[in-house]
Protein backbone atom coordinates (compact mmCIF):
# COMPACT_ATOMS: atom_id res chain seq x y z
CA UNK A 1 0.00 0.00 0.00
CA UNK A 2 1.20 3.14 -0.82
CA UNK A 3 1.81 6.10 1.74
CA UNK A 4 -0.91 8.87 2.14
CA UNK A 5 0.02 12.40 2.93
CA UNK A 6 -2.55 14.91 3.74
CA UNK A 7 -2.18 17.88 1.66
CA UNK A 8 -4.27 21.61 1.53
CA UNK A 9 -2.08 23.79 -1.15
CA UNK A 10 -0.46 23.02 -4.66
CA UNK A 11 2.89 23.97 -2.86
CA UNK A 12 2.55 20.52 -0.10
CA UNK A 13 2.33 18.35 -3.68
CA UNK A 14 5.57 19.71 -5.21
CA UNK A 15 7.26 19.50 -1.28
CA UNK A 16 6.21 15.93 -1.28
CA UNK A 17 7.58 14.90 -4.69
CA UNK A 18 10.81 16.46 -3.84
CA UNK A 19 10.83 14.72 -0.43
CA UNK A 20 9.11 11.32 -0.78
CA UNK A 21 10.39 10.36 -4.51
CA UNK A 22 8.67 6.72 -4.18
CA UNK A 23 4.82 6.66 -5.26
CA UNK A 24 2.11 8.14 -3.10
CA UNK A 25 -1.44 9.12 -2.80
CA UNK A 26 -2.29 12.50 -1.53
CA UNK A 27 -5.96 13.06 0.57
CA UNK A 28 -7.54 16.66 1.13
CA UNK A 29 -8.00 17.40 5.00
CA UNK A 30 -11.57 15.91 6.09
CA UNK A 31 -14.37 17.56 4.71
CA UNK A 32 -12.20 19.81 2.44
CA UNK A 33 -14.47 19.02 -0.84
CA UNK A 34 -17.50 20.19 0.45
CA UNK A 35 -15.78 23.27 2.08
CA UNK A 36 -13.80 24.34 -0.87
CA UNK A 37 -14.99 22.27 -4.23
CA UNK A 38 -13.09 19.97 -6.84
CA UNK A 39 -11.98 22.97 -8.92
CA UNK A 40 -10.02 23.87 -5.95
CA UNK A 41 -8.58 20.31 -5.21
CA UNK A 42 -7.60 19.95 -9.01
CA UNK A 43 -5.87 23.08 -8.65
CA UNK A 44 -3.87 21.40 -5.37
CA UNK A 45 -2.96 18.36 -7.60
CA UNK A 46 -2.74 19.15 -10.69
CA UNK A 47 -1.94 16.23 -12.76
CA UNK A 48 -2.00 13.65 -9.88
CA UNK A 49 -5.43 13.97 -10.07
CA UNK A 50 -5.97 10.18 -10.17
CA UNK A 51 -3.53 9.28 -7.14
CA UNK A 52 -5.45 11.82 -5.11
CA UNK A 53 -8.87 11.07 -2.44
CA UNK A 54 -11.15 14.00 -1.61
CA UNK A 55 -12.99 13.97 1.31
CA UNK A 56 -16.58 15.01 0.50
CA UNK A 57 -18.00 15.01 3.53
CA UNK A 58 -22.02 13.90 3.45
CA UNK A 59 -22.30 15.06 -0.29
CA UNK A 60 -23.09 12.33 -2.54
CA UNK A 61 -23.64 14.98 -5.28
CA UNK A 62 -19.93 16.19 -5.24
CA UNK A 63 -18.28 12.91 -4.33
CA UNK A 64 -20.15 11.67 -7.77
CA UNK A 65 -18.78 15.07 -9.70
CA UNK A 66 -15.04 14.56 -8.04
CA UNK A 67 -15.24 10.84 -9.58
CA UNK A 68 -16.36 12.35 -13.21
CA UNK A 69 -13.29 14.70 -12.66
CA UNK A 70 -10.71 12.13 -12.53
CA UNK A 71 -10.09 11.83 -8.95
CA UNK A 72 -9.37 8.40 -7.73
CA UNK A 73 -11.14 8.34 -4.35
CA UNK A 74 -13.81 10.00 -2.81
CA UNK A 75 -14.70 9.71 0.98
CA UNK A 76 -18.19 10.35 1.26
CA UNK A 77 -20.03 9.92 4.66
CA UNK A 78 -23.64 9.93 2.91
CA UNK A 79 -26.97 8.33 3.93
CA UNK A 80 -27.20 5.09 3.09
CA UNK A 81 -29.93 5.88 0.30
CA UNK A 82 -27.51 8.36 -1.23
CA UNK A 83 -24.61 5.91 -1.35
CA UNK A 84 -26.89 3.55 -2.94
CA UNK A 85 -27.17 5.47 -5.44
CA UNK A 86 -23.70 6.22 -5.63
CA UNK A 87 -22.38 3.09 -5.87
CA UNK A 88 -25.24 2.35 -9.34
CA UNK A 89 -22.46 4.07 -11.11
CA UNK A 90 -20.39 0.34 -11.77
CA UNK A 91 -17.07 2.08 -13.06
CA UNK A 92 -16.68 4.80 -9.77
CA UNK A 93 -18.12 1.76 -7.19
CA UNK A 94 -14.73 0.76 -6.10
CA UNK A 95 -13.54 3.82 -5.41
CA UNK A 96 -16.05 5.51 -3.20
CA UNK A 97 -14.22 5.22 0.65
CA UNK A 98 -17.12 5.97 3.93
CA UNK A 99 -14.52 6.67 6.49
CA UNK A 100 -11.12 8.06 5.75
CA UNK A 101 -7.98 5.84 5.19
CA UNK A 102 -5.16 6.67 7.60
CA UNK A 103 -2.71 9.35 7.10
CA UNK A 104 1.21 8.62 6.77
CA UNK A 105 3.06 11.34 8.66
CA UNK A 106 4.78 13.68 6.09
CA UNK A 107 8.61 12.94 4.90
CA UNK A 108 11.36 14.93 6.93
């Protein structure tokens, strides 16, 4: 499994590929998405877009929209009727997360 670093600003993602040259997967802070939008998280990883998880909070709606953007994960804390429907959508299904995965302590 590879290492996940928590990261809020396009300047953490260049830091961490500097510091940690082996593969990694980069996660917003919790409930970032729904704070701040997936415009704003593309914008923090550029293209790493599909090594990246956004926390969406309770929003099915964005969690689905993050998915069509090319983001890899989405942790979505939904009702159970909403993540039904989320998980109809066969090719996103496998990457829909309800609790967050644990965060590897950044490189020093």
């Amino acid at each position: 499994m590879k290492p996940i670093f928590v990261i809020s600003r396009h300047g953490d993602m260049a830091d961490l590929k500097i510091r940690h040259p082996f593969p990694f997967l980069t996660m917003s802070p919790m409930g970032a998405g729904n704070s701040f939008g997936v415009p704003w998280w593309l914008q923090v990883v550029g293209d790493e877009r599909s090594t990246s998880i956004l926390d969406c909070g309770a929003s099915a709606a964005l969690a689905r929209i993050a998915l069509l953007a090319g983001i890899g994960w989405v942790v979505c804390k939904a009702s159970p009727r909403q993540l039904t429907a989320l998980y109809s959508d066969e090719p996103h299904r496998g990457r829909i997360l309800t609790a967050r995965p644990q965060a590897t302590p950044w490189p020093r």
